[in-house]
C-alpha atoms as a PDB file:
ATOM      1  CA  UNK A   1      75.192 102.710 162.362  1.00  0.00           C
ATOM      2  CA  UNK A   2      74.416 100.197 165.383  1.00  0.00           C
ATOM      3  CA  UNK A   3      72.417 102.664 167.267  1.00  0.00           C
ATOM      4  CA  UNK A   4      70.194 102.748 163.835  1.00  0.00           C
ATOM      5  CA  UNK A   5      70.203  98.941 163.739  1.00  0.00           C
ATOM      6  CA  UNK A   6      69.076  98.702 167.402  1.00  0.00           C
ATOM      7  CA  UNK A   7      66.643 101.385 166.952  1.00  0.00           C
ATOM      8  CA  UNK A   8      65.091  99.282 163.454  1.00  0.00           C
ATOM      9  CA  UNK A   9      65.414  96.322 165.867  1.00  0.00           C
ATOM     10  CA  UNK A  10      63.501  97.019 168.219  1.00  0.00           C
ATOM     11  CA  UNK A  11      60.824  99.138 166.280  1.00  0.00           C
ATOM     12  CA  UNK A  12      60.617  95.720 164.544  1.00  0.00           C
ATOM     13  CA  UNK A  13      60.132  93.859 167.679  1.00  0.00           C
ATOM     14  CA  UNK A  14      57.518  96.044 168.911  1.00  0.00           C
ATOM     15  CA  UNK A  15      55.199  96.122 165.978  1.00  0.00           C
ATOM     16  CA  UNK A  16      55.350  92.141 165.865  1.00  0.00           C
ATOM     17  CA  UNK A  17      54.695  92.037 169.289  1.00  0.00           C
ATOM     18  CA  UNK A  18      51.371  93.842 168.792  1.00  0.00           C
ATOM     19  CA  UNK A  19      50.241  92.008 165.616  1.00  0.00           C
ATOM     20  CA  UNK A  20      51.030  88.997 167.528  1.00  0.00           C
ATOM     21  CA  UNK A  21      49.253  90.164 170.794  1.00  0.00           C
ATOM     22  CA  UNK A  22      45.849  90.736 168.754  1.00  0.00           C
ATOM     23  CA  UNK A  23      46.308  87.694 165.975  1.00  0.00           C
ATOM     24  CA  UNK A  24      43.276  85.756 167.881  1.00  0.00           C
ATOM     25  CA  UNK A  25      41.820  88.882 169.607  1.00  0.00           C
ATOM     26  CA  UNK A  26      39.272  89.973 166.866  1.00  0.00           C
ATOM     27  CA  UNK A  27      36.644  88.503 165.628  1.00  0.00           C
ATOM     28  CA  UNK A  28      34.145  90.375 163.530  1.00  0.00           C
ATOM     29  CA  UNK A  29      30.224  89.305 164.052  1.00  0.00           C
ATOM     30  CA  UNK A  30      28.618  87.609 161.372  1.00  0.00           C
ATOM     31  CA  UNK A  31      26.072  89.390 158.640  1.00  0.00           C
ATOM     32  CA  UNK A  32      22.688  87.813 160.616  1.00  0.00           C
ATOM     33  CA  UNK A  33      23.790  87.371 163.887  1.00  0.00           C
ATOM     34  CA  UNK A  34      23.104  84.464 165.771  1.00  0.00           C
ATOM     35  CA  UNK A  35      20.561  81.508 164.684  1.00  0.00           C
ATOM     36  CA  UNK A  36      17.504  81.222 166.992  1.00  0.00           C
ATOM     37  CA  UNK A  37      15.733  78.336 168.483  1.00  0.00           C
ATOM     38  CA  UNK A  38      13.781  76.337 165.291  1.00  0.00           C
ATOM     39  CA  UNK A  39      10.579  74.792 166.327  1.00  0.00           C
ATOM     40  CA  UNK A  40       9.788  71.527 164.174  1.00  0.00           C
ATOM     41  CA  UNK A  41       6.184  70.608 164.059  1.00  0.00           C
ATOM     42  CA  UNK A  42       5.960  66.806 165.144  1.00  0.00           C
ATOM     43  CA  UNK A  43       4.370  64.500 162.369  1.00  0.00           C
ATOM     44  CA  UNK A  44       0.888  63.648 162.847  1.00  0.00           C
ATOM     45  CA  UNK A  45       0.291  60.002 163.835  1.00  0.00           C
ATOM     46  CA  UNK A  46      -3.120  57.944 163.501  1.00  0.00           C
ATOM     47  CA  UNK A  47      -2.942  55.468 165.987  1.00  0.00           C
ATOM     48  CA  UNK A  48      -5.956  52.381 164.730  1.00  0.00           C
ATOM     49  CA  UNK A  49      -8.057  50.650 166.990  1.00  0.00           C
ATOM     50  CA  UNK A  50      -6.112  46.838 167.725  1.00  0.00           C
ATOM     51  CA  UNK A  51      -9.517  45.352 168.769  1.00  0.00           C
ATOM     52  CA  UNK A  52     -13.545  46.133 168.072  1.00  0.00           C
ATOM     53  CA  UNK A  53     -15.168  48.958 170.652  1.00  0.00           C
ATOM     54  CA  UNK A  54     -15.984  46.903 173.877  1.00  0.00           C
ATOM     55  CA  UNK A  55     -19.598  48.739 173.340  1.00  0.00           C
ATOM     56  CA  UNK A  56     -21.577  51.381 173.478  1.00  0.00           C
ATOM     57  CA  UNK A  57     -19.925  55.091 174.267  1.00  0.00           C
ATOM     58  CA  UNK A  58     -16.479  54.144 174.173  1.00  0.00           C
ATOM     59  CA  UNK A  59     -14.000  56.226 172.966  1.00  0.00           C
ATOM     60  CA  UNK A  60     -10.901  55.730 171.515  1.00  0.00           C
ATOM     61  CA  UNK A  61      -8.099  57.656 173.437  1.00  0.00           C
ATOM     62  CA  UNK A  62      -4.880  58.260 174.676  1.00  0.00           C
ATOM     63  CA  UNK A  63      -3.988  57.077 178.330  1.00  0.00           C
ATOM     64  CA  UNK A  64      -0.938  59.161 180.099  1.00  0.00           C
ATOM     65  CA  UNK A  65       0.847  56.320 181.223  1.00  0.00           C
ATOM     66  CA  UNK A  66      -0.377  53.317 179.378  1.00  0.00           C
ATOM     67  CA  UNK A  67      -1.137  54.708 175.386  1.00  0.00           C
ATOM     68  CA  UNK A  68      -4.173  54.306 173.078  1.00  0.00           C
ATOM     69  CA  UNK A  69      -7.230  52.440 174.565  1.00  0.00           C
ATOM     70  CA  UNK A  70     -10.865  52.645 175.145  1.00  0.00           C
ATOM     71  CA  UNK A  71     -12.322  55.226 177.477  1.00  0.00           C
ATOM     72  CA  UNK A  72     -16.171  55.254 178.535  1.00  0.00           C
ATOM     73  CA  UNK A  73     -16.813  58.913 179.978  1.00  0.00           C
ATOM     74  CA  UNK A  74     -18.639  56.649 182.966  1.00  0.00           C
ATOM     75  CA  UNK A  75     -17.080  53.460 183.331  1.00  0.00           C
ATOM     76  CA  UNK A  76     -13.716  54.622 183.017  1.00  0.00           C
ATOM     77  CA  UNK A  77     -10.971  53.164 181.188  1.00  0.00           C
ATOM     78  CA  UNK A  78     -11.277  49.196 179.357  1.00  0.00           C
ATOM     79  CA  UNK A  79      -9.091  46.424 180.505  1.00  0.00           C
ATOM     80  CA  UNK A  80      -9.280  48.440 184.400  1.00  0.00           C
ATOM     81  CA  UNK A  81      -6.737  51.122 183.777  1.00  0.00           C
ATOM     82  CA  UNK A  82      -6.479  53.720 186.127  1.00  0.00           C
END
């Protein structure tokens, strides 16, 4: 009778050691995979004129560094920006 208890003992021990063992161990993938990158168009913005067109053939631009301002394709930028 104690060599049968040992026996259910241990067969006991060893199946809860494996379900224990591989509790965290599996994960199953999900349905779609993983979600790619999403690209979100940026909103459009009109940026106005603050002051009127210093003259002829300026244009109404953005600078790099310095934002919105007037451009002449000759004289270069208004107000001296560079």
């Amino acid at each position: 009778m104690t060599e049968n208890k040992i026996a259910r003992c241990a067969s006991a021990a060893v199946v809860l050691g494996l379900l224990l063992s591989t509790a965290g161990c599996v994960v199953a993938p999900g349905p779609y995979g993983a979600p790619g990158p999403v690209y979100v168009e940026p909103p459009i913005i009109s940026v106005t004129p603050t002051y009127v067109s210093p003259g002829v053939g300026f244009i109404w631009m953005q600078h790099p560094r310095y934002g919105y301002g007037w451009h002449h394709p000759q004289y270069g930028w208004h107000r001296g920006w560079r």
